[in-house]
Protein backbone atom coordinates (compact mmCIF):
# COMPACT_ATOMS: atom_id res chain seq x y z
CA UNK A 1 -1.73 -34.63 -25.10
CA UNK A 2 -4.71 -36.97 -24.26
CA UNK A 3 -7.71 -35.53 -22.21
CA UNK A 4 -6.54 -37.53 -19.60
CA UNK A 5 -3.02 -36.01 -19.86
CA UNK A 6 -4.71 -32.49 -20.54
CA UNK A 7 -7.13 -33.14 -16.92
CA UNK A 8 -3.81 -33.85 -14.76
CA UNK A 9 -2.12 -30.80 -16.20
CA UNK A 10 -5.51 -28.55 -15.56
CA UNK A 11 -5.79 -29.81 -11.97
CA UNK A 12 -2.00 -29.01 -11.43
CA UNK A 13 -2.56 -25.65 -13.03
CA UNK A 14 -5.18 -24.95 -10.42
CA UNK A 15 -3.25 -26.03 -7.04
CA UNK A 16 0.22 -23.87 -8.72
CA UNK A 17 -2.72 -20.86 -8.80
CA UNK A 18 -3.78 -21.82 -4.83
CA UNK A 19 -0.34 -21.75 -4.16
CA UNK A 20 0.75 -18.52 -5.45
CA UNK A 21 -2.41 -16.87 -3.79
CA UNK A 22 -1.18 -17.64 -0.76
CA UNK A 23 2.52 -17.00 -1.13
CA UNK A 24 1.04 -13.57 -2.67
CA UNK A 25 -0.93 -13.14 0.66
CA UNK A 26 2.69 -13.62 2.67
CA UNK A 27 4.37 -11.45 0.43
CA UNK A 28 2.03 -8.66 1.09
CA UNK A 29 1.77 -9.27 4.37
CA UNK A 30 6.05 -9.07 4.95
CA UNK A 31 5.94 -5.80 3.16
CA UNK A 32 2.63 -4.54 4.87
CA UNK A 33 5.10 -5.02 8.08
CA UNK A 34 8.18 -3.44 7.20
CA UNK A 35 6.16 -0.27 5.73
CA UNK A 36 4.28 0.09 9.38
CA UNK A 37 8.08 -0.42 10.93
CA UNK A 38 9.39 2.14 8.26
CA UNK A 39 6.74 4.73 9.59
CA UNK A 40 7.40 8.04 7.52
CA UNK A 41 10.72 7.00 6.72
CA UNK A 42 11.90 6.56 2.69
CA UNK A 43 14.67 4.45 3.27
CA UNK A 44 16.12 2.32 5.97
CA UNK A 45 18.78 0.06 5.88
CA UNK A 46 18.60 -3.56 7.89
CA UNK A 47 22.04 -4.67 7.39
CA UNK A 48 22.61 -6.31 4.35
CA UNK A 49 19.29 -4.85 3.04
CA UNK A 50 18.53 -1.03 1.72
CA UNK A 51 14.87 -0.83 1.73
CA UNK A 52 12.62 2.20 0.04
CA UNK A 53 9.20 3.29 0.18
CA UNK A 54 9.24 6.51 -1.62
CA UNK A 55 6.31 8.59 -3.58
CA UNK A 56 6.30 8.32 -6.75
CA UNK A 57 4.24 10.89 -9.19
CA UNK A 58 2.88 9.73 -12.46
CA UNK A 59 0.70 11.38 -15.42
CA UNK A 60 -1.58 9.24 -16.96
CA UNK A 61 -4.35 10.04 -19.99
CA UNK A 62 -7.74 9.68 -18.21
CA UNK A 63 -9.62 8.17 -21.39
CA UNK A 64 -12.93 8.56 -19.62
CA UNK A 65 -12.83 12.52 -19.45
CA UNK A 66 -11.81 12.85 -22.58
CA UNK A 67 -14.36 10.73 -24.47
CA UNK A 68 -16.50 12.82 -22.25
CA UNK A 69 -15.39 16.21 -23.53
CA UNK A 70 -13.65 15.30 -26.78
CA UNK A 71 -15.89 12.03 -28.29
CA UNK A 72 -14.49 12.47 -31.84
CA UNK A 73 -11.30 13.21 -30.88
CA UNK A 74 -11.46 10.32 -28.71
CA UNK A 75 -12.81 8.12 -31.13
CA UNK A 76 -10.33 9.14 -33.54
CA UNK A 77 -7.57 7.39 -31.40
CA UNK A 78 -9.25 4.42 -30.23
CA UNK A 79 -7.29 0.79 -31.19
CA UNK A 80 -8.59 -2.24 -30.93
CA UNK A 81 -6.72 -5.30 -30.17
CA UNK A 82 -7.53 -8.70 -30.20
CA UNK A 83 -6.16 -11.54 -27.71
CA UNK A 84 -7.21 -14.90 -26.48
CA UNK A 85 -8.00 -14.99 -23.02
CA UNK A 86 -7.22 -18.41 -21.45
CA UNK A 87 -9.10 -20.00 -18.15
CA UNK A 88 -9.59 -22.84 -16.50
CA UNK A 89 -12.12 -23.17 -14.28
């Protein structure tokens, strides 16, 4: 791919990006308005449509408190990964 080639394909890159922003923005808008219609409710169904909003409860590790309390034993579980982060900007 020439530079030239690789420019055209960066520049497309960045409007897909602008797009999906704001078709992100509509999506959470349509949800933010069905979840104020939904109220308290956990599911409703809108004819063809069964639509949830329920709690859901999950345990996670808070790695911060224990390197706090625990450093070695914190320490001794630590893995490091490497990846390539790619931009364009």
């Amino acid at each position: 791919m020439s530079i030239k080639e690789m420019e055209t394909k960066a520049r497309e890159l960045q409007e897909l990006k602008r797009m999906r922003e704001e078709l992100d923005a509509e999506i959470e808008a349509a949800q933010d308005a069905i979840k104020a219609a939904m109220g308290d409710q956990e599911a409703v169904t809108a004819g063809a449509y069964k639509i949830t909003w329920k709690a859901v409860e999950s345990a996670r590790l808070d790695a911060k408190a224990l390197k706090a309390a625990l450093p070695d034993v914190a320490a001794r579980f630590m893995v490091t990964s490497t990846v390539r982060r790619f931009n364009v900007v």
